[in-house]
PDB file of N, CA and C in Angstrom:
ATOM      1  N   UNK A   1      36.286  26.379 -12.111  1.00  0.00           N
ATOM      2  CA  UNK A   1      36.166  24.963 -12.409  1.00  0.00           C
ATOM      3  C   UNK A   1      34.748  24.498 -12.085  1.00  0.00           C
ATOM      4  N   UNK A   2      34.100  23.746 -13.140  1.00  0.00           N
ATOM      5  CA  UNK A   2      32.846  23.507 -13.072  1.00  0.00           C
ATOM      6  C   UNK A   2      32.726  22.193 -12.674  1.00  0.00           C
ATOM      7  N   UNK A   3      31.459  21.440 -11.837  1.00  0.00           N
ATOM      8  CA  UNK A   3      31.107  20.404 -11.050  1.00  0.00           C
ATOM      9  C   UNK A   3      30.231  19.734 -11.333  1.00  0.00           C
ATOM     10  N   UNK A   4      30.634  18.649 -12.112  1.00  0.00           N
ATOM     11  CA  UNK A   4      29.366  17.840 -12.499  1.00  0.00           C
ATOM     12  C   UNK A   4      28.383  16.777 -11.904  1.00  0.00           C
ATOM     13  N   UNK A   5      27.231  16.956 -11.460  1.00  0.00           N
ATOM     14  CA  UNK A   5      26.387  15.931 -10.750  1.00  0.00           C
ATOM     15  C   UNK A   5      26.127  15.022 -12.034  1.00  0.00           C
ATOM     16  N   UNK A   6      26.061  13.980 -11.517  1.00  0.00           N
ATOM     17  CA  UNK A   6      25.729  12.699 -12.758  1.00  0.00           C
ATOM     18  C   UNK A   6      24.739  12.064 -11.802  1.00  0.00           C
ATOM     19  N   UNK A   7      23.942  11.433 -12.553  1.00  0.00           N
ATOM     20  CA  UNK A   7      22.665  10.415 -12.013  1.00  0.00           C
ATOM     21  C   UNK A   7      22.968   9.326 -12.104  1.00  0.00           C
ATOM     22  N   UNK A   8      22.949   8.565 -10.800  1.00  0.00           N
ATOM     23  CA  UNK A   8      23.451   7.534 -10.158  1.00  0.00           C
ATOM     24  C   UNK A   8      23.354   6.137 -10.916  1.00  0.00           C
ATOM     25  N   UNK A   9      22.108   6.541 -11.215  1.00  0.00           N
ATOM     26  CA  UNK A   9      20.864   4.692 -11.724  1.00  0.00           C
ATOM     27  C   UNK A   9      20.068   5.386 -12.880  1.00  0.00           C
ATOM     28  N   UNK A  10      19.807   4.599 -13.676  1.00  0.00           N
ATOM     29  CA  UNK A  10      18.597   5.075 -14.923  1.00  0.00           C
ATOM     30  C   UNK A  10      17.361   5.484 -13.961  1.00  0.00           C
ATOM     31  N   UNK A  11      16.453   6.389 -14.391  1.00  0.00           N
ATOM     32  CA  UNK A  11      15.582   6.835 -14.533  1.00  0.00           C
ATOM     33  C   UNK A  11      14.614   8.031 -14.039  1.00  0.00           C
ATOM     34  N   UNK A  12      13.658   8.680 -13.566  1.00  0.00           N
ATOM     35  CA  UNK A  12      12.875   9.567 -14.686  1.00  0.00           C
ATOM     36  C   UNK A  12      13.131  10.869 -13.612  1.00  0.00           C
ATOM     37  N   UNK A  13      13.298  12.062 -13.810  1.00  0.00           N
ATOM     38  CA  UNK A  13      13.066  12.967 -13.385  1.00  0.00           C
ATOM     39  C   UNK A  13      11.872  13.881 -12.668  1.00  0.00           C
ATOM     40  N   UNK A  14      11.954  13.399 -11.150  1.00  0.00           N
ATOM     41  CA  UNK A  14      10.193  13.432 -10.848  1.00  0.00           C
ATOM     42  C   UNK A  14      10.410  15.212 -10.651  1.00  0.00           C
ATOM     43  N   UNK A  15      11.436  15.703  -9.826  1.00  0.00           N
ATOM     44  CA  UNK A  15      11.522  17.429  -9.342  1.00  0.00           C
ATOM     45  C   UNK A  15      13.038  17.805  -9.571  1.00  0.00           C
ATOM     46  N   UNK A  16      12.690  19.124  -9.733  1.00  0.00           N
ATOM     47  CA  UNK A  16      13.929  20.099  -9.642  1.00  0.00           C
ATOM     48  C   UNK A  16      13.774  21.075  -8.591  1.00  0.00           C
ATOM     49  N   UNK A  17      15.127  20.704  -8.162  1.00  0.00           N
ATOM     50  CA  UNK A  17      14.604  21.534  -6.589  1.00  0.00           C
ATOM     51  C   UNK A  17      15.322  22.635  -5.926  1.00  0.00           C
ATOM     52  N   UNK A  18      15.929  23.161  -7.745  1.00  0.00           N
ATOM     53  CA  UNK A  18      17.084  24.574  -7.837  1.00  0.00           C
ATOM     54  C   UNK A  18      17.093  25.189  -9.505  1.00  0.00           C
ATOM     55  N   UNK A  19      17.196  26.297  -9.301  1.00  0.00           N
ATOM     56  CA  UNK A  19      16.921  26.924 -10.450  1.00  0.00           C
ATOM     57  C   UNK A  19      18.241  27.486 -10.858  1.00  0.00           C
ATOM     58  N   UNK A  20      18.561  28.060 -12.026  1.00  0.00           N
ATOM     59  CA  UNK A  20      20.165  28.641 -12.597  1.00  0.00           C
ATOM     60  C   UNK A  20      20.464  29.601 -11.524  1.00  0.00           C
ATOM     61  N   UNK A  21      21.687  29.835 -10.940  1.00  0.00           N
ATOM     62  CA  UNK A  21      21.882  31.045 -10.722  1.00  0.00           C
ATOM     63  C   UNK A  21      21.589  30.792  -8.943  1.00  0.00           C
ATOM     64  N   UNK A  22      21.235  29.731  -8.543  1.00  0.00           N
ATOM     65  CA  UNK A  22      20.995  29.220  -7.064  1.00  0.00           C
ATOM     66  C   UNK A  22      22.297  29.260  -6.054  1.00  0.00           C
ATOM     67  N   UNK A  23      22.644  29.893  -5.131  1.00  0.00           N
ATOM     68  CA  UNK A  23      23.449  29.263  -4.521  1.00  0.00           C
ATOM     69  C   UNK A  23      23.431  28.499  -3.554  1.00  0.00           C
ATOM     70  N   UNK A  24      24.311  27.182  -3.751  1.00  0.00           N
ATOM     71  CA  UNK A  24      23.854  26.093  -3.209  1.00  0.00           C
ATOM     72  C   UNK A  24      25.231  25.441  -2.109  1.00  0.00           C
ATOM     73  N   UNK A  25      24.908  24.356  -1.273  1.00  0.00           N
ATOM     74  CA  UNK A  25      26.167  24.108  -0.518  1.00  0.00           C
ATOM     75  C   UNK A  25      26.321  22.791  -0.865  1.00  0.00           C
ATOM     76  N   UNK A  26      27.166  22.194  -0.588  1.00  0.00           N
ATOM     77  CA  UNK A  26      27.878  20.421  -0.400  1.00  0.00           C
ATOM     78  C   UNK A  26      26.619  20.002   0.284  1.00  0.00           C
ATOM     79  N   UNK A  27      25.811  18.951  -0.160  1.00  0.00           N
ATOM     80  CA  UNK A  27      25.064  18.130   0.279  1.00  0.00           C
ATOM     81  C   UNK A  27      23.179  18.960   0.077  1.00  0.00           C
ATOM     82  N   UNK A  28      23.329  19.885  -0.293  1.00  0.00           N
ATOM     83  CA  UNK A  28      21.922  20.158  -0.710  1.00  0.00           C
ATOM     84  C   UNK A  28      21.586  19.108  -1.932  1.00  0.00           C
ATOM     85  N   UNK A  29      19.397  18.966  -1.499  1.00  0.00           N
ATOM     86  CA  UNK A  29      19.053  18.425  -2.659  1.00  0.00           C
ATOM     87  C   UNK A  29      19.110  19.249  -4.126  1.00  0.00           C
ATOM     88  N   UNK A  30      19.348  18.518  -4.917  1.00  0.00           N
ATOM     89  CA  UNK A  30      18.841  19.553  -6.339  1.00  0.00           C
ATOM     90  C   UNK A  30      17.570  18.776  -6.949  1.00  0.00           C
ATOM     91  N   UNK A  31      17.624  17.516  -6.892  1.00  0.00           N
ATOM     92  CA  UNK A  31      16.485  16.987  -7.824  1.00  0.00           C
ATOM     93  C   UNK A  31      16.404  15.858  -7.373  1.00  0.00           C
ATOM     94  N   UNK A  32      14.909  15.390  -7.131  1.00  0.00           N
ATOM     95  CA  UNK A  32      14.274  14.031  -7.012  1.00  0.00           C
ATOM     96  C   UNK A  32      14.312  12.633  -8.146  1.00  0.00           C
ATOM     97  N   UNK A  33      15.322  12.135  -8.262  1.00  0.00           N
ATOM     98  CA  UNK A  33      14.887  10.823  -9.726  1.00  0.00           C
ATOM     99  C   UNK A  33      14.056  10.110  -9.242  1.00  0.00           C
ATOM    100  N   UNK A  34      13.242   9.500  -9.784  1.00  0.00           N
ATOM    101  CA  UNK A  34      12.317   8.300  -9.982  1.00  0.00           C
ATOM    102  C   UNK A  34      12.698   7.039 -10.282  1.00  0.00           C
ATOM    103  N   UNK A  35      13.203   6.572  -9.571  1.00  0.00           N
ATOM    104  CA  UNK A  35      13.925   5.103 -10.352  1.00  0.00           C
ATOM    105  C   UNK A  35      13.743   3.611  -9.562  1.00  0.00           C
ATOM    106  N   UNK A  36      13.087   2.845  -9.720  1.00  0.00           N
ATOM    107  CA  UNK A  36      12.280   1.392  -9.006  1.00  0.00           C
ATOM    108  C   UNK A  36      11.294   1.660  -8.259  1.00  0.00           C
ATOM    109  N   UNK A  37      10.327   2.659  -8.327  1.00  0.00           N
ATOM    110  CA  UNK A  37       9.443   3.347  -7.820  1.00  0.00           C
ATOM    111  C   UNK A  37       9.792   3.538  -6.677  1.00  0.00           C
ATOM    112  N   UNK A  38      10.309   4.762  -6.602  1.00  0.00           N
ATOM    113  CA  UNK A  38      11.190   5.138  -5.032  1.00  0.00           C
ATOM    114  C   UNK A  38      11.739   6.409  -5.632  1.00  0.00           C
ATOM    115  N   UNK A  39      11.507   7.211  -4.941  1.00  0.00           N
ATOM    116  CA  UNK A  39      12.192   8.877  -5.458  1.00  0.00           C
ATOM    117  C   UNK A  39      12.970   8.471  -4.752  1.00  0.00           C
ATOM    118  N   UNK A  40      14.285   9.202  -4.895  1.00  0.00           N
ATOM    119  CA  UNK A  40      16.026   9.380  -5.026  1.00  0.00           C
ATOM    120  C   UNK A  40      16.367  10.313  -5.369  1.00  0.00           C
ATOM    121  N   UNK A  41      16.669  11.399  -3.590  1.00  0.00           N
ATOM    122  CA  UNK A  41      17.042  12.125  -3.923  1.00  0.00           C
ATOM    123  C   UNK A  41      18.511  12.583  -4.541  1.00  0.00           C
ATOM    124  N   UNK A  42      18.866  13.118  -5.478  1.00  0.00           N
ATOM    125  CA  UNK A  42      19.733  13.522  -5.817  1.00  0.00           C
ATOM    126  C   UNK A  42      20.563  15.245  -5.178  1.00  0.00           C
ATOM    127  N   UNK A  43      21.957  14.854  -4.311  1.00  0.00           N
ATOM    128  CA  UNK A  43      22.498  15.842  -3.874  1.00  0.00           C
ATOM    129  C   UNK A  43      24.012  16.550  -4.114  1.00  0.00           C
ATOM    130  N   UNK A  44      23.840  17.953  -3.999  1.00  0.00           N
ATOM    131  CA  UNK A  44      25.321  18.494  -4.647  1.00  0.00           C
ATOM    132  C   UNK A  44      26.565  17.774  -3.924  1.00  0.00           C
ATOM    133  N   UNK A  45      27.195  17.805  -4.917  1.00  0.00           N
ATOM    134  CA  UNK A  45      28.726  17.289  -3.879  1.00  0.00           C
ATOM    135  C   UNK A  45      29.626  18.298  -4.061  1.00  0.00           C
ATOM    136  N   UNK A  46      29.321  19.564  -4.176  1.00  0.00           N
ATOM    137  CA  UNK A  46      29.946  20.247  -4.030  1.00  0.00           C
ATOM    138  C   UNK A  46      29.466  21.596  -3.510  1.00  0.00           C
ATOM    139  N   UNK A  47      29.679  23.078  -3.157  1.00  0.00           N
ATOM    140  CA  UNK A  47      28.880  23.723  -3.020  1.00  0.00           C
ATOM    141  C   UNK A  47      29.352  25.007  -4.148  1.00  0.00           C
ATOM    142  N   UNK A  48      28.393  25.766  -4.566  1.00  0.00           N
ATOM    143  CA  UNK A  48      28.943  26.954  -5.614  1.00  0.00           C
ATOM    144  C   UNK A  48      27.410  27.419  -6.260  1.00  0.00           C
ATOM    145  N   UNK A  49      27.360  28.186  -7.366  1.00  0.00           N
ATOM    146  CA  UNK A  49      26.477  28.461  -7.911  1.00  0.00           C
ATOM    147  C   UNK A  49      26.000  27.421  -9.116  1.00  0.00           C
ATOM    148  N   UNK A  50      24.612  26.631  -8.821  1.00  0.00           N
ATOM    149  CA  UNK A  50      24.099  26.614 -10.079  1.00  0.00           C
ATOM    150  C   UNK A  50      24.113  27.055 -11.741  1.00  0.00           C
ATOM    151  N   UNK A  51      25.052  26.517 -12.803  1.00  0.00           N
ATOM    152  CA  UNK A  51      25.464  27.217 -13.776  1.00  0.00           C
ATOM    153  C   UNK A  51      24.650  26.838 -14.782  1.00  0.00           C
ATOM    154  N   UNK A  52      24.095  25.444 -14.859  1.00  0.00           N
ATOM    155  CA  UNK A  52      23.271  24.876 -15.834  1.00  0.00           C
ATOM    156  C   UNK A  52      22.572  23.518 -15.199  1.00  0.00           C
ATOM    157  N   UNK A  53      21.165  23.357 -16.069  1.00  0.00           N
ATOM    158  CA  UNK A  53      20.719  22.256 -14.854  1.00  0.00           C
ATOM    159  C   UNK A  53      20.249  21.756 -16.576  1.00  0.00           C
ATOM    160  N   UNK A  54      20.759  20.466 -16.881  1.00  0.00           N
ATOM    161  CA  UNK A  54      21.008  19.872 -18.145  1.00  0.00           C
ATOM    162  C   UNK A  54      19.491  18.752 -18.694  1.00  0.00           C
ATOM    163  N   UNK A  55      18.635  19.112 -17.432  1.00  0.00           N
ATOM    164  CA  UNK A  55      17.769  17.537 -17.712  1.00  0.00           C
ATOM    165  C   UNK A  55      16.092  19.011 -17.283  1.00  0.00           C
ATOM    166  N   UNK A  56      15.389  17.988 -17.682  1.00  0.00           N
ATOM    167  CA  UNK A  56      13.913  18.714 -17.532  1.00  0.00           C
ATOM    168  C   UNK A  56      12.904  17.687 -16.457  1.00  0.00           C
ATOM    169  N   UNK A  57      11.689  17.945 -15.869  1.00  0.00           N
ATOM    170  CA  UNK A  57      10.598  17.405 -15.546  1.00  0.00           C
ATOM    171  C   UNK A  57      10.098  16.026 -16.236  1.00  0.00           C
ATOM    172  N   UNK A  58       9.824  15.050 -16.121  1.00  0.00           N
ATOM    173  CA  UNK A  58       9.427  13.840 -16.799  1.00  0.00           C
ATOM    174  C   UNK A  58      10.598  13.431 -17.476  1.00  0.00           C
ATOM    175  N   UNK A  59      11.840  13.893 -17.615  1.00  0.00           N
ATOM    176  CA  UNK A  59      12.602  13.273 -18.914  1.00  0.00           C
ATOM    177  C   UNK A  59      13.475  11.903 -17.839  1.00  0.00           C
ATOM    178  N   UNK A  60      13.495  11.205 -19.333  1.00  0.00           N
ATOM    179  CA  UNK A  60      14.062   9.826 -18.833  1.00  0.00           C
ATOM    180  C   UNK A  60      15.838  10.086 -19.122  1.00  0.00           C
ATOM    181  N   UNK A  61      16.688   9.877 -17.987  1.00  0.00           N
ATOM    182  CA  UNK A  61      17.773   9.545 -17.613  1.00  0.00           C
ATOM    183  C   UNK A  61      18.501   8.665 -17.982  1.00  0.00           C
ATOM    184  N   UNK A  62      19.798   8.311 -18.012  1.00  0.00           N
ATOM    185  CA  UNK A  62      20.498   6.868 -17.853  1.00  0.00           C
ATOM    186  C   UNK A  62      21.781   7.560 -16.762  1.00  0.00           C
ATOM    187  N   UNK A  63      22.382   6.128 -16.093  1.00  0.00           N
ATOM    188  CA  UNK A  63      23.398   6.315 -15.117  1.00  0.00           C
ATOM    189  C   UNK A  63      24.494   7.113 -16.062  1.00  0.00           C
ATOM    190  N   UNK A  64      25.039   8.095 -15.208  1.00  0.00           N
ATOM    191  CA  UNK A  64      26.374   8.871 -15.709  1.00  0.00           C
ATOM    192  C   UNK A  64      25.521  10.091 -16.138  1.00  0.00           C
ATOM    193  N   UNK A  65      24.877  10.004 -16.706  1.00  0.00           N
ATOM    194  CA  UNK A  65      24.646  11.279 -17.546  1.00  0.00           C
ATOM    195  C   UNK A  65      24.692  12.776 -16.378  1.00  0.00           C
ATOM    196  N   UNK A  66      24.519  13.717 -17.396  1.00  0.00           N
ATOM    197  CA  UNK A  66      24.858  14.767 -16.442  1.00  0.00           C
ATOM    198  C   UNK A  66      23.758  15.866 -16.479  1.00  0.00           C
ATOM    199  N   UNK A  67      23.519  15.870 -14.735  1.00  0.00           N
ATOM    200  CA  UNK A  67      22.259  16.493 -14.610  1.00  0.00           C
ATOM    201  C   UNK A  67      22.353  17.974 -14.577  1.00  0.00           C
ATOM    202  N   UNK A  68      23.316  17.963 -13.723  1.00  0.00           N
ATOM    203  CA  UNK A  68      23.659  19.900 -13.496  1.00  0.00           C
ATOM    204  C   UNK A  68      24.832  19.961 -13.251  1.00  0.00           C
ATOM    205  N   UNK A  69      25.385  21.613 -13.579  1.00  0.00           N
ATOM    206  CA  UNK A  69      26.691  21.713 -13.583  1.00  0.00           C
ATOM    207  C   UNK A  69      26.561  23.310 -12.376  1.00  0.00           C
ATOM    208  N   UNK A  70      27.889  22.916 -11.507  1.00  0.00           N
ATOM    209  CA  UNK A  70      27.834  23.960 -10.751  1.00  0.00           C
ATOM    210  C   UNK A  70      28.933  24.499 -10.722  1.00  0.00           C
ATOM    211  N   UNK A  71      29.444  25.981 -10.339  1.00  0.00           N
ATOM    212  CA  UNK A  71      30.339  26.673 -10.379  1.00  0.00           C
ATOM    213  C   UNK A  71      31.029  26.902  -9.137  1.00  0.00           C
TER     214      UNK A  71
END
């Protein structure tokens, strides 16, 4: 069963801070958003392997969408 992180608030993707294939725990960062000029970090809520990380560097976001999926 796969685990979807969604981004909280609109906007921009400043870092990625896990690559495919990562294993990761409940509460690690994966990625920094950019959003009211204030990085926000973004963290797993779950722990498992990194299966797909759905968003890139600079790309612009909206709330819900889905950033990475973990296993």
């Amino acid at each position: 069963m796969s685990t979807e992180i969604q981004v909280p608030m609109s906007g921009m993707i400043a870092r990625i801070l896990v690559n495919v294939g990562d294993q990761i725990d409940e509460d690690d960062e994966l990625l920094i958003l950019e959003a009211m000029k204030m990085e926000n970090p973004i963290f797993a809520t779950a722990g498992g392997v990194v299966k797909e990380i759905k968003v890139k560097v600079g790309q612009s976001v909206s709330a819900d969408e889905v950033l990475v999926l973990i296993e």
